[in-house]
Protein backbone atom coordinates (compact mmCIF):
# COMPACT_ATOMS: atom_id res chain seq x y z
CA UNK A 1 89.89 85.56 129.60
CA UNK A 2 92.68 88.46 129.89
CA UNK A 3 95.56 86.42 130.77
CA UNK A 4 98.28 89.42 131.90
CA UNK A 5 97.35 91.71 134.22
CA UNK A 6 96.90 90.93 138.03
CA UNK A 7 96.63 93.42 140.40
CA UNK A 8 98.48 94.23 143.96
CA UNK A 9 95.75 95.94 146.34
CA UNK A 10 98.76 95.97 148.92
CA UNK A 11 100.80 98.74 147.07
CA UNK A 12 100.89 102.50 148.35
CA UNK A 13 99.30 104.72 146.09
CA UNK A 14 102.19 107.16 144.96
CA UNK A 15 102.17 110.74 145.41
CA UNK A 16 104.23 112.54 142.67
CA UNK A 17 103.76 115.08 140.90
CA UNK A 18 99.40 115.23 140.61
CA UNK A 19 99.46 112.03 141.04
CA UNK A 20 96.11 109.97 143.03
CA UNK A 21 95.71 107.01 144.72
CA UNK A 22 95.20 103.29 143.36
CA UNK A 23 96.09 99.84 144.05
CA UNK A 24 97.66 98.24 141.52
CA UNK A 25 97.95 96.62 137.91
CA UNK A 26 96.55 93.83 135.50
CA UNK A 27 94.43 90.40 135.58
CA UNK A 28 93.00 87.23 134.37
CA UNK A 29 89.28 87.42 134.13
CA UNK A 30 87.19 88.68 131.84
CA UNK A 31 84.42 90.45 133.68
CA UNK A 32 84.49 93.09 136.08
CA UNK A 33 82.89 93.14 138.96
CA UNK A 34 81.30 95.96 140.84
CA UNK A 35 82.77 96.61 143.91
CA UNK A 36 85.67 95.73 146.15
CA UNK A 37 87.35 91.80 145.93
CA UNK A 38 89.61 89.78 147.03
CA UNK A 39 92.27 89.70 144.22
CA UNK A 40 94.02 86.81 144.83
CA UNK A 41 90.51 84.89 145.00
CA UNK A 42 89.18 86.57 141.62
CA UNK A 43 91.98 86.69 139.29
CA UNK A 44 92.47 90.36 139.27
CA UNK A 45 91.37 92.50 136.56
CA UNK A 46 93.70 96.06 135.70
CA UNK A 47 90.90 98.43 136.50
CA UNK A 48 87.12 99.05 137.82
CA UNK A 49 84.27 100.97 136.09
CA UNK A 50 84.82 104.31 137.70
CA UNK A 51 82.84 104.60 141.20
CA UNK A 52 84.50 102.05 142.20
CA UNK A 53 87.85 101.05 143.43
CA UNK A 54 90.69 101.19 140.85
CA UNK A 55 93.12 97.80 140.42
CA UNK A 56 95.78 99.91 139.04
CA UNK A 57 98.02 102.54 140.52
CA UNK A 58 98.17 105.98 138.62
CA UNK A 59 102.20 106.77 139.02
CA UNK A 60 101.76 110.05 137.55
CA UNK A 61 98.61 112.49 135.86
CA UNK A 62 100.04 114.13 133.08
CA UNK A 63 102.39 113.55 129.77
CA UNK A 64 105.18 113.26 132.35
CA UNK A 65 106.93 109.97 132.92
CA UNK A 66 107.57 109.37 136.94
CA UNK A 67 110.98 107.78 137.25
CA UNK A 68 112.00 104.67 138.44
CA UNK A 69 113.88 106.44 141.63
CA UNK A 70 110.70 108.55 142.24
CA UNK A 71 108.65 105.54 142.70
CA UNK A 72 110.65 103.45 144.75
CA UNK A 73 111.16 106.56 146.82
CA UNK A 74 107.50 106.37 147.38
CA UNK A 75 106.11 102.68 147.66
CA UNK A 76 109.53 100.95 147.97
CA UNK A 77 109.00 99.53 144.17
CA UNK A 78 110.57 100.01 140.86
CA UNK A 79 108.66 101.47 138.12
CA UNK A 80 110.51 99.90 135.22
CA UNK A 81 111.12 101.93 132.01
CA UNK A 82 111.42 100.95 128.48
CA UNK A 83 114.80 101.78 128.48
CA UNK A 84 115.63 99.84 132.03
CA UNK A 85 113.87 96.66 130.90
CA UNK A 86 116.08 96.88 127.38
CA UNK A 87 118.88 96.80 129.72
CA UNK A 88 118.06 94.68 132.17
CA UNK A 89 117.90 92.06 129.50
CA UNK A 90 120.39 92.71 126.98
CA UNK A 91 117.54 94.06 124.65
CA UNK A 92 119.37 97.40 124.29
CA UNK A 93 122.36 95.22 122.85
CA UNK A 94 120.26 94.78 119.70
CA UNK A 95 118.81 97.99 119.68
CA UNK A 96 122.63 99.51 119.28
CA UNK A 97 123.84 97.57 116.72
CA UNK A 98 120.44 98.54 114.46
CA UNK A 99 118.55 95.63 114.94
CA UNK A 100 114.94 97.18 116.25
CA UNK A 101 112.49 95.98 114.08
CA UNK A 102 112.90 97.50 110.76
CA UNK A 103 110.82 95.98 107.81
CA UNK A 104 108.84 93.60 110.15
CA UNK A 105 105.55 93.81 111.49
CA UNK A 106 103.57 92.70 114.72
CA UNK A 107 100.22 91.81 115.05
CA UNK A 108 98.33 91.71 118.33
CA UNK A 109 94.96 90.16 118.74
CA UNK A 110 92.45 91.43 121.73
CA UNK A 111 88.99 92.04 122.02
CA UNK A 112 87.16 95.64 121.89
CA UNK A 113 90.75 97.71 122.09
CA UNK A 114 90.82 101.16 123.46
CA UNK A 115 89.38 104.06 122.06
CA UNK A 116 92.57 105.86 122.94
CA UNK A 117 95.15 103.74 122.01
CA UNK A 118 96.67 105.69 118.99
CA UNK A 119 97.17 108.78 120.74
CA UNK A 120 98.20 107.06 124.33
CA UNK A 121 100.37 105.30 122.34
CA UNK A 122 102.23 108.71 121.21
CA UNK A 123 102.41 109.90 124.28
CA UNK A 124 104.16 107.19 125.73
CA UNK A 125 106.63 107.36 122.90
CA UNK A 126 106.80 110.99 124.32
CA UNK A 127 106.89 110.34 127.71
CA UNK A 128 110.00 107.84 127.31
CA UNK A 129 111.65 109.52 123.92
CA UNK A 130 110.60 106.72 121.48
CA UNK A 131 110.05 107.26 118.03
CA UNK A 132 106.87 106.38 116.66
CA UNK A 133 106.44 103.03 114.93
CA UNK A 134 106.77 103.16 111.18
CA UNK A 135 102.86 102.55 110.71
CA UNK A 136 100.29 101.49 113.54
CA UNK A 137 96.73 99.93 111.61
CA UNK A 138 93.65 98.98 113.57
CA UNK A 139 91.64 96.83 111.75
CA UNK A 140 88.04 95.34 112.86
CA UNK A 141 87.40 92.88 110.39
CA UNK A 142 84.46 91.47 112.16
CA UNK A 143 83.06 94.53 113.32
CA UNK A 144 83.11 96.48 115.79
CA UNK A 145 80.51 97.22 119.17
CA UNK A 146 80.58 101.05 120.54
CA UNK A 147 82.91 101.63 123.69
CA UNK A 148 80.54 101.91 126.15
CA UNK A 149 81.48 99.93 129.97
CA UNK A 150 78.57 100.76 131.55
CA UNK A 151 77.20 98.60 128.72
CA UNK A 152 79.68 95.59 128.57
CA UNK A 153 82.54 96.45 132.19
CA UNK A 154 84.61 94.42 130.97
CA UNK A 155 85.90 96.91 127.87
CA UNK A 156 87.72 98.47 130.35
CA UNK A 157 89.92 95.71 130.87
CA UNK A 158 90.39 94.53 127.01
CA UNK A 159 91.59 98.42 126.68
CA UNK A 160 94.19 98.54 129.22
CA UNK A 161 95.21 95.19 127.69
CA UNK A 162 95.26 96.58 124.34
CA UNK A 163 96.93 99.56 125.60
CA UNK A 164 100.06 97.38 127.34
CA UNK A 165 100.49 95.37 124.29
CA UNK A 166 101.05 97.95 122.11
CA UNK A 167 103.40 100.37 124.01
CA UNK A 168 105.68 97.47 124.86
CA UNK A 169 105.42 95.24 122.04
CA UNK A 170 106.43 98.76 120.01
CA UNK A 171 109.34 99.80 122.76
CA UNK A 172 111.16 96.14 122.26
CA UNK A 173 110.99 96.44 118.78
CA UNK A 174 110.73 100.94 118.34
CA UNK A 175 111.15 100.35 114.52
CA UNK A 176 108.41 97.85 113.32
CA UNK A 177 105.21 98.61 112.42
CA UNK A 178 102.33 97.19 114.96
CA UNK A 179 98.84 95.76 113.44
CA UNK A 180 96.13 95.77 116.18
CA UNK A 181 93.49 92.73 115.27
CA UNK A 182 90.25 93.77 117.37
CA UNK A 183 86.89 91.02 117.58
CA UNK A 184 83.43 92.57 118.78
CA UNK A 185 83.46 89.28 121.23
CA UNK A 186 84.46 89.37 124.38
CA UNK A 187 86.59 86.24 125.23
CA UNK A 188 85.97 85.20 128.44
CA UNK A 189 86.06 80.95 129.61
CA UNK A 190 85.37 78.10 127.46
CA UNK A 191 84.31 78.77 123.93
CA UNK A 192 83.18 82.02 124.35
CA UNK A 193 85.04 84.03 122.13
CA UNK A 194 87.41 81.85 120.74
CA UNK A 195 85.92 81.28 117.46
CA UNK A 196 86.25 85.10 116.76
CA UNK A 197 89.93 85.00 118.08
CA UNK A 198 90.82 82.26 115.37
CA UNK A 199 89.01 84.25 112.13
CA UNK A 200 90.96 87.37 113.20
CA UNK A 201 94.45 84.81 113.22
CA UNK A 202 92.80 83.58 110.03
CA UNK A 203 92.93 87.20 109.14
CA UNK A 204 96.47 87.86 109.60
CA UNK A 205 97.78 84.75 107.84
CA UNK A 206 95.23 85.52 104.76
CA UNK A 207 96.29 89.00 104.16
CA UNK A 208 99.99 88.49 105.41
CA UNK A 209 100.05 91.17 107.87
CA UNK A 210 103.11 90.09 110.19
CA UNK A 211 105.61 87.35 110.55
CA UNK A 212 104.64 87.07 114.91
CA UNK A 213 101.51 87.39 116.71
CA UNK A 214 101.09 88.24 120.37
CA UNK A 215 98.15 86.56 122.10
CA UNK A 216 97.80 87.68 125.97
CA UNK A 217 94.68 85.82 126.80
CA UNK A 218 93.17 82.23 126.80
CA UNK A 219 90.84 80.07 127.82
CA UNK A 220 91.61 77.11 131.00
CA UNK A 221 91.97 73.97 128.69
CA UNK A 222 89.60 72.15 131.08
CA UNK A 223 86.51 74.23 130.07
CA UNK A 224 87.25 73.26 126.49
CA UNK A 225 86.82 69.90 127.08
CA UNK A 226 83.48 70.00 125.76
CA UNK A 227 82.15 69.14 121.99
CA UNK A 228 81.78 72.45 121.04
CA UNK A 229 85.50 73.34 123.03
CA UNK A 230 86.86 70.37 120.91
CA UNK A 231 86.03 72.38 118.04
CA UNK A 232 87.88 75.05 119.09
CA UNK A 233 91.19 72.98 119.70
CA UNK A 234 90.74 71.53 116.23
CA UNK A 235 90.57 75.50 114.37
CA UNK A 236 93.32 76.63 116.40
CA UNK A 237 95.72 73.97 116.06
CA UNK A 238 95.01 74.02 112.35
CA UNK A 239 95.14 77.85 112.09
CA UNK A 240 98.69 77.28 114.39
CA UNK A 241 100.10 74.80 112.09
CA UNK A 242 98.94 77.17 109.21
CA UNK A 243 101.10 79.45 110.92
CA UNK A 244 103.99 77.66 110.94
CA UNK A 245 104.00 76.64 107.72
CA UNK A 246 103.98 80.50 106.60
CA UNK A 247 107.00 80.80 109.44
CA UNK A 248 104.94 83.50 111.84
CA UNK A 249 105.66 83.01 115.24
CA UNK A 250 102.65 82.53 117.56
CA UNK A 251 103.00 83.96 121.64
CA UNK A 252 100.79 83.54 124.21
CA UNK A 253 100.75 84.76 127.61
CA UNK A 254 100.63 81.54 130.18
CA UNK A 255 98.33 83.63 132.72
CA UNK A 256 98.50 85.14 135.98
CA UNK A 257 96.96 82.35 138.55
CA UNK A 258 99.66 80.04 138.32
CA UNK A 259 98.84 76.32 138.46
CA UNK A 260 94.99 77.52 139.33
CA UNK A 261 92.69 78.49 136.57
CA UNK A 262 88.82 79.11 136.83
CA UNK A 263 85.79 77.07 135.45
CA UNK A 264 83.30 78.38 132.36
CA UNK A 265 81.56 80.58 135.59
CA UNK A 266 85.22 82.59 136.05
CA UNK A 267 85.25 82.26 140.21
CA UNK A 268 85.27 79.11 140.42
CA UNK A 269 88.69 77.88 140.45
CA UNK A 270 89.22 73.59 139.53
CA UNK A 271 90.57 72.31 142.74
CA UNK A 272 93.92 70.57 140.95
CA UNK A 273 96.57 71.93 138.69
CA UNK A 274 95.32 73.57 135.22
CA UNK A 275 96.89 75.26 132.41
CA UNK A 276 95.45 77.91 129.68
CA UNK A 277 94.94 77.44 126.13
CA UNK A 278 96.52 78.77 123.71
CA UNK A 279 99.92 78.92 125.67
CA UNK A 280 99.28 74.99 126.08
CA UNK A 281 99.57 74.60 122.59
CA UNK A 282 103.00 72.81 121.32
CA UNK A 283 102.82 75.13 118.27
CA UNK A 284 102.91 78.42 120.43
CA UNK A 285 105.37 79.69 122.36
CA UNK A 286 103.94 79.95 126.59
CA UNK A 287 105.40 82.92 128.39
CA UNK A 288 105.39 83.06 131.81
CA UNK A 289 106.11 85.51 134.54
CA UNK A 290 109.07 86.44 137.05
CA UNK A 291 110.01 89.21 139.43
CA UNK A 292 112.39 90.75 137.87
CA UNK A 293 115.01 92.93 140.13
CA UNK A 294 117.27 95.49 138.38
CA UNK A 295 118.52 98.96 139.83
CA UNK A 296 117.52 102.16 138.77
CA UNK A 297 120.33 101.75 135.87
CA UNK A 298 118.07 98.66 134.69
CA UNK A 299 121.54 96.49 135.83
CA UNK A 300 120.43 93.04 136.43
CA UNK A 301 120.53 91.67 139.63
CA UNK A 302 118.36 88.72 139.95
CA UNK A 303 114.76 86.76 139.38
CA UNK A 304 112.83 84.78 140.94
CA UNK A 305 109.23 83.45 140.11
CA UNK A 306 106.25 85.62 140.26
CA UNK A 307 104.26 84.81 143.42
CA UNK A 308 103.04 87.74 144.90
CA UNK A 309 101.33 91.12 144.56
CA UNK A 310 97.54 89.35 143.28
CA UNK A 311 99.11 86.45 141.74
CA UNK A 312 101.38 84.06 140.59
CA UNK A 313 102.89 82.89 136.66
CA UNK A 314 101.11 80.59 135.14
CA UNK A 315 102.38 77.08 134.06
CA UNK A 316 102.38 73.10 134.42
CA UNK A 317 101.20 70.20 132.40
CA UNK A 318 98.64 70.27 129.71
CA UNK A 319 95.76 67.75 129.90
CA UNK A 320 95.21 67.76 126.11
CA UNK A 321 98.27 68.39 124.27
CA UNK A 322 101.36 65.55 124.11
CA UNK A 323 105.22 65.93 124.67
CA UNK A 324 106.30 67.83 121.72
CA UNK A 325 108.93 66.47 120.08
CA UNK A 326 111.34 69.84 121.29
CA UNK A 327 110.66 68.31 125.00
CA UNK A 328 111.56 64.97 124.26
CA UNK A 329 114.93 66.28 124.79
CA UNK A 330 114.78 67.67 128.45
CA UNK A 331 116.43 64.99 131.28
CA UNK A 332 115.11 62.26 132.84
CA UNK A 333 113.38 64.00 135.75
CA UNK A 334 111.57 66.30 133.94
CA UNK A 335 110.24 63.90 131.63
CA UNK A 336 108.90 62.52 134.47
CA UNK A 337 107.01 65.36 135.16
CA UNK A 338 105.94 66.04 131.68
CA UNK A 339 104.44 62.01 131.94
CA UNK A 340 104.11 62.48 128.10
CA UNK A 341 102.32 65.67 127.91
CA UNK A 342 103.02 69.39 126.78
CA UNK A 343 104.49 71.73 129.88
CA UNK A 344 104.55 74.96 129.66
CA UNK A 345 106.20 77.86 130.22
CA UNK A 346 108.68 77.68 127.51
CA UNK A 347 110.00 81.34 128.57
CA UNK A 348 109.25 83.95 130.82
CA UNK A 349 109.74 87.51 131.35
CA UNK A 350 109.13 90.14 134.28
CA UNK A 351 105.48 89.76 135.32
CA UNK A 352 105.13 91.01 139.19
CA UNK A 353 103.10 94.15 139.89
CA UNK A 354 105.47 94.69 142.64
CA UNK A 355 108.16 95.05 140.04
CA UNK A 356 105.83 97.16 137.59
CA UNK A 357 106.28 98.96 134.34
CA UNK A 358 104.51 101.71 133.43
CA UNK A 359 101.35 102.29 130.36
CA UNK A 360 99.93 105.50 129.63
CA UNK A 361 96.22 105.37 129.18
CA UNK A 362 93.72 108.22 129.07
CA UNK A 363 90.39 106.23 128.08
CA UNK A 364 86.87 106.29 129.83
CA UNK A 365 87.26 109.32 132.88
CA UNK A 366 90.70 108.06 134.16
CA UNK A 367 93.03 110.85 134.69
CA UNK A 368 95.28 110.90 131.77
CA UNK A 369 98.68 109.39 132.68
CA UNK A 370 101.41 106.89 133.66
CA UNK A 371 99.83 103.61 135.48
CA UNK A 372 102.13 101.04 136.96
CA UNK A 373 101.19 97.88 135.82
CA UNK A 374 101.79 93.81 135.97
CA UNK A 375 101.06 90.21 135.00
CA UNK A 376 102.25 87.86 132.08
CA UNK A 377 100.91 89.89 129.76
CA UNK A 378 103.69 91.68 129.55
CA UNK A 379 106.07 89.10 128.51
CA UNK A 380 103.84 88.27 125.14
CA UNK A 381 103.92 91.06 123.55
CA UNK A 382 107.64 91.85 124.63
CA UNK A 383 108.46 88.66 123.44
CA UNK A 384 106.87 89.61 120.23
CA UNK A 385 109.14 92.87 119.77
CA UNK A 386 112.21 90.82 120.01
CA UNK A 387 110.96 88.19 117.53
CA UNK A 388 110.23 91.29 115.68
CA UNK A 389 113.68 91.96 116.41
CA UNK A 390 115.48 88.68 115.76
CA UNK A 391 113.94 88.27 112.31
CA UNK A 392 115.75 91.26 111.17
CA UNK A 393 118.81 89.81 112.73
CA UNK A 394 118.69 86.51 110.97
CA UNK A 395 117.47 88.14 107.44
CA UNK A 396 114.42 86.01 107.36
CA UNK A 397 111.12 84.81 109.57
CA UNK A 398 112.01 82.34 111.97
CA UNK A 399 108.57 81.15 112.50
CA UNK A 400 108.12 78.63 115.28
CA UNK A 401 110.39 79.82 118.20
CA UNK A 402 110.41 76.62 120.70
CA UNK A 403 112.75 74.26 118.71
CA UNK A 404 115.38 77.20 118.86
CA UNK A 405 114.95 78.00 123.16
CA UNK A 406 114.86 74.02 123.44
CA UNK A 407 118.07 73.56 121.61
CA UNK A 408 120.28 76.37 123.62
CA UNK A 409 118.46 75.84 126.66
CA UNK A 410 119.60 72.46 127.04
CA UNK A 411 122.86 73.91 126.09
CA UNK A 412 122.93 76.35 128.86
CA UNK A 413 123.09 79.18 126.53
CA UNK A 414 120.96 82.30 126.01
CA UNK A 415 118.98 82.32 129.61
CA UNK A 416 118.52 83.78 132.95
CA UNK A 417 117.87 80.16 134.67
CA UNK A 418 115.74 81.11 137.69
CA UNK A 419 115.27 78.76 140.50
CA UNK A 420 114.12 80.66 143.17
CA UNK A 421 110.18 80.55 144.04
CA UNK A 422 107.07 78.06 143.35
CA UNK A 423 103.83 79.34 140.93
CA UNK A 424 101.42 77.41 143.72
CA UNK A 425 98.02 79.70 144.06
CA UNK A 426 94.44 79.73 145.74
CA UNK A 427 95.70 76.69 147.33
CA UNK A 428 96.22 74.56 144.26
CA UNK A 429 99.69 72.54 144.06
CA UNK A 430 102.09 74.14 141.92
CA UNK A 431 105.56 73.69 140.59
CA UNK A 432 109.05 74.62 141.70
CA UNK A 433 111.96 76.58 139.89
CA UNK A 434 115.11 74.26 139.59
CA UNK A 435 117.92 74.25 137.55
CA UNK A 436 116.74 74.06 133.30
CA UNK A 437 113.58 73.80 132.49
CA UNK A 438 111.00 73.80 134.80
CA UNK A 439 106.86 74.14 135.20
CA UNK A 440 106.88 77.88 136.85
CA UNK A 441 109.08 79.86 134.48
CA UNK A 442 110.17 77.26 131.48
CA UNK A 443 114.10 78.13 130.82
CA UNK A 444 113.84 81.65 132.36
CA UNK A 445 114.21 84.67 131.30
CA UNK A 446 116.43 85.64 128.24
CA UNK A 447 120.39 87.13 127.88
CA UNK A 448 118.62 88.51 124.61
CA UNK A 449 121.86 89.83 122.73
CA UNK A 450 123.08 86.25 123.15
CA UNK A 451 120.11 84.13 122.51
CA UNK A 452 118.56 85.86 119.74
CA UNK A 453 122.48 86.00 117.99
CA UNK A 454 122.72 82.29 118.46
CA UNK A 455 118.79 82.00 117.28
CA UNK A 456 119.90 84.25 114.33
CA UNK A 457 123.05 81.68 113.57
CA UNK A 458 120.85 78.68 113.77
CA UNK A 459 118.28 79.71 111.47
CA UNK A 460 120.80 80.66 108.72
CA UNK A 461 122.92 77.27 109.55
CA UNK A 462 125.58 78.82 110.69
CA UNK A 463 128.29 76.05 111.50
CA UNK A 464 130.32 78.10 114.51
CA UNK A 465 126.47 77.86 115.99
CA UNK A 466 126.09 74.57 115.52
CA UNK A 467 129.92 73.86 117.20
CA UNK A 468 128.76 76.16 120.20
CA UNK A 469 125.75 73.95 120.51
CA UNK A 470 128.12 70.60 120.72
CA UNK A 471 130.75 71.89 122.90
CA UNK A 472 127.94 73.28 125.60
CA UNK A 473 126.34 69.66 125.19
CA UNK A 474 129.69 67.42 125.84
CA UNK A 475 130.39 70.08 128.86
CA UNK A 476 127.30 69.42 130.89
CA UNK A 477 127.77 65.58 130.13
């Protein structure tokens, strides 16, 4: 299932420019349904086959970006750009100084893509005066099925996913190249899909296409828990560890529910706290989702976890995985509630649909244009641009990220710690923000010209690091 973009059907449609009327932005399910829902109820999915009500809010018809102060002005909500999000979180630090990207290479994995994407792609870069990424390849090594939603609805969704991976995975990291993976299967609960998901992975590591891979989607680890779903556990954590060994760096987006998650039927929702696979995997790095609040400068002001607007960030316990050894670390109470067992998120980034970004999409009828959009699928393949990012900082592939965020987040350095807000949804217990690490956004958001420096200085041994990392330990003794 799409596991990033959950709608808001409480927004105001905004009126600028040509613009028309919507709800708003991204979801967790993997098939569409036909006519009007109740979001929170149904995971949210980004948009409808046409006829019938759109999940996503057009900001603005046209090649021209609305701005932030026009859409608040209107609905009372940012519309975060590129260039406010770099800010917001020290991205733009990087960017300055020349490290955006250059000579690295991320590789996103979804199902179907968009038949758009290359030239919606360029017209975002447009829209927000980014350059174009040094290459941008779509390969279908397992085939490909024709773009056709009245065939198979839920296309529609896997393209606006595709479509918000790769504008913002490129505009974190403007100077890499971008590799879109697409499988003719679409990935929906359990099994389905999966299997296609790991050959394309398979892919990437065969033909050594990129040093990070951005995964925003996954399956609820409870409707694995089958024979054929232990297969699947078995590939991927062997196709993860392959990873690793090759130092790429695996993402995955922790979902937009936040301790619910459905059954195999994708309504149904399992009446205790669940968690998604492959963000529950110890070898992956789980990003979840915050509301992020910034001024129209993109200064940061504050965060708090995403509960609202269609949904919540996903995270808790796994039922599958153990306590990494990176976890083994975190204090006493929240080793009690880890009782031995992977918790995820490890990070998080903005994720609320009431504190949108914007995509440009032009695919199947829509009007051509900027859409605001939401969910934790935003924070993977962000997350991937600065990996992109920090491997041309530190001069080599860093490969499995958690070790690092575990070592200066129980430092205290590097992070946004947010402790405001719960990721409880559809009436299913879920997990408080507190200080550190913690079930609803992992260590929080990141100070990125700090923690990917001190990322950078750890990889390459640096001793000063490895001082800083002391001294913050003996000071919160």
């Amino acid at each position: 299932m799409l596991v990033g973009i959950a709608g808001a059907a409480s927004l105001l449609a905004l009126m600028l420019g040509t613009a028309t009327a919507g709800t708003a932005a991204a979801g967790n399910a993997g098939a569409t349904s036909s006519g009007p829902r109740d979001l929170r109820a149904s995971h949210a999915e980004p948009f409808e086959v046409p006829g019938t009500p759109l999940n996503a809010t057009l900001a603005h018809a046209g090649a021209q970006a609305p701005t932030d102060a026009q859409c608040r002005a209107a609905t009372g909500s940012p519309c975060y750009s590129p260039q406010e999000i770099r800010h917001a979180y020290g991205v733009d630090l990087l960017l300055a100084r020349g490290d955006d990207g250059k000579g690295e290479t991320i590789v996103i994995v979804d199902a179907f893509g968009s038949p758009t994407i290359a030239s919606d792609l360029a017209s975002f870069d447009a829209g927000y005066g980014l350059p174009a990424p040094p290459s941008f390849t779509i390969l279908a090594p397992l085939g490909t099925v024709p773009f056709n939603p009245t065939a198979i609805p839920d296309q529609v969704n896997w393209a606006a996913e595709t479509t918000l991976d790769v504008e913002w995975a490129h505009a974190m990291a403007p100077d890499a190249s971008i590799v879109l993976l697409t499988s003719p299967a679409d990935e929906t609960e359990g099994v389905q899909g999966m299997p296609q998901f790991d050959a394309l992975l398979n892919f990437a590591l065969d033909h050594h296409l990129g040093q990070v891979i951005s995964q925003s989607w996954g399956a609820t680890e409870n409707t694995l828990f089958t024979p054929a779903g232990e297969q699947v556990f078995r590939q991927f954590e062997a196709t993860y560890a392959r990873a690793a060994g090759m130092r790429v760096t695996a993402l995955a987006s922790t979902g937009d529910a936040g301790s619910s998650n459905t059954e195999v039927d994708g309504t149904t929702f399992y009446p205790f706290p669940t968690v998604n696979f492959p963000a529950s995997s110890p070898l992956v790095t789980a990003v979840g989702g915050t509301s992020l609040y910034a001024d129209t400068s993109g200064d940061y002001q504050s965060e708090t976890v995403w509960n609202s607007g269609g949904g919540a960030s996903g995270g808790g316990i796994s039922q599958h995985f153990g306590e990494p050894l990176y976890q083994r670390s975190l204090p006493g109470s929240d080793q009690s509630l880890l009782g031995g067992h992977r918790g995820i998120p490890d990070i998080s980034w903005n994720a609320d649909p009431n504190t949108s970004i914007l995509i440009y999409l032009s695919f199947f009828g829509f009007p051509a244009g900027y859409y605001t959009i939401g969910g934790t699928s935003e924070g993977s393949p962000d997350w991937a641009g600065l990996v992109a990012d920090l491997d041309q900082l530190a001069h080599r592939p860093i490969g499995p990220l958690n070790p690092y965020l575990y070592a200066l987040g129980k430092a205290g350095i590097g992070f946004h710690d947010v402790t405001v807000g719960n990721n409880s949804d559809n009436g299913v217990p879920g997990y408080s923000a507190t200080p550190g690490w913690d079930a609803a956004t992992g260590w929080g958001s990141p100070d990125v010209g700090q923690l990917l420096t001190d990322i950078a200085f750890l990889a390459r041994g640096n001793p000063s690091s490895q001082m800083l990392l002391s001294r913050a330990e003996s000071l919160r003794r």
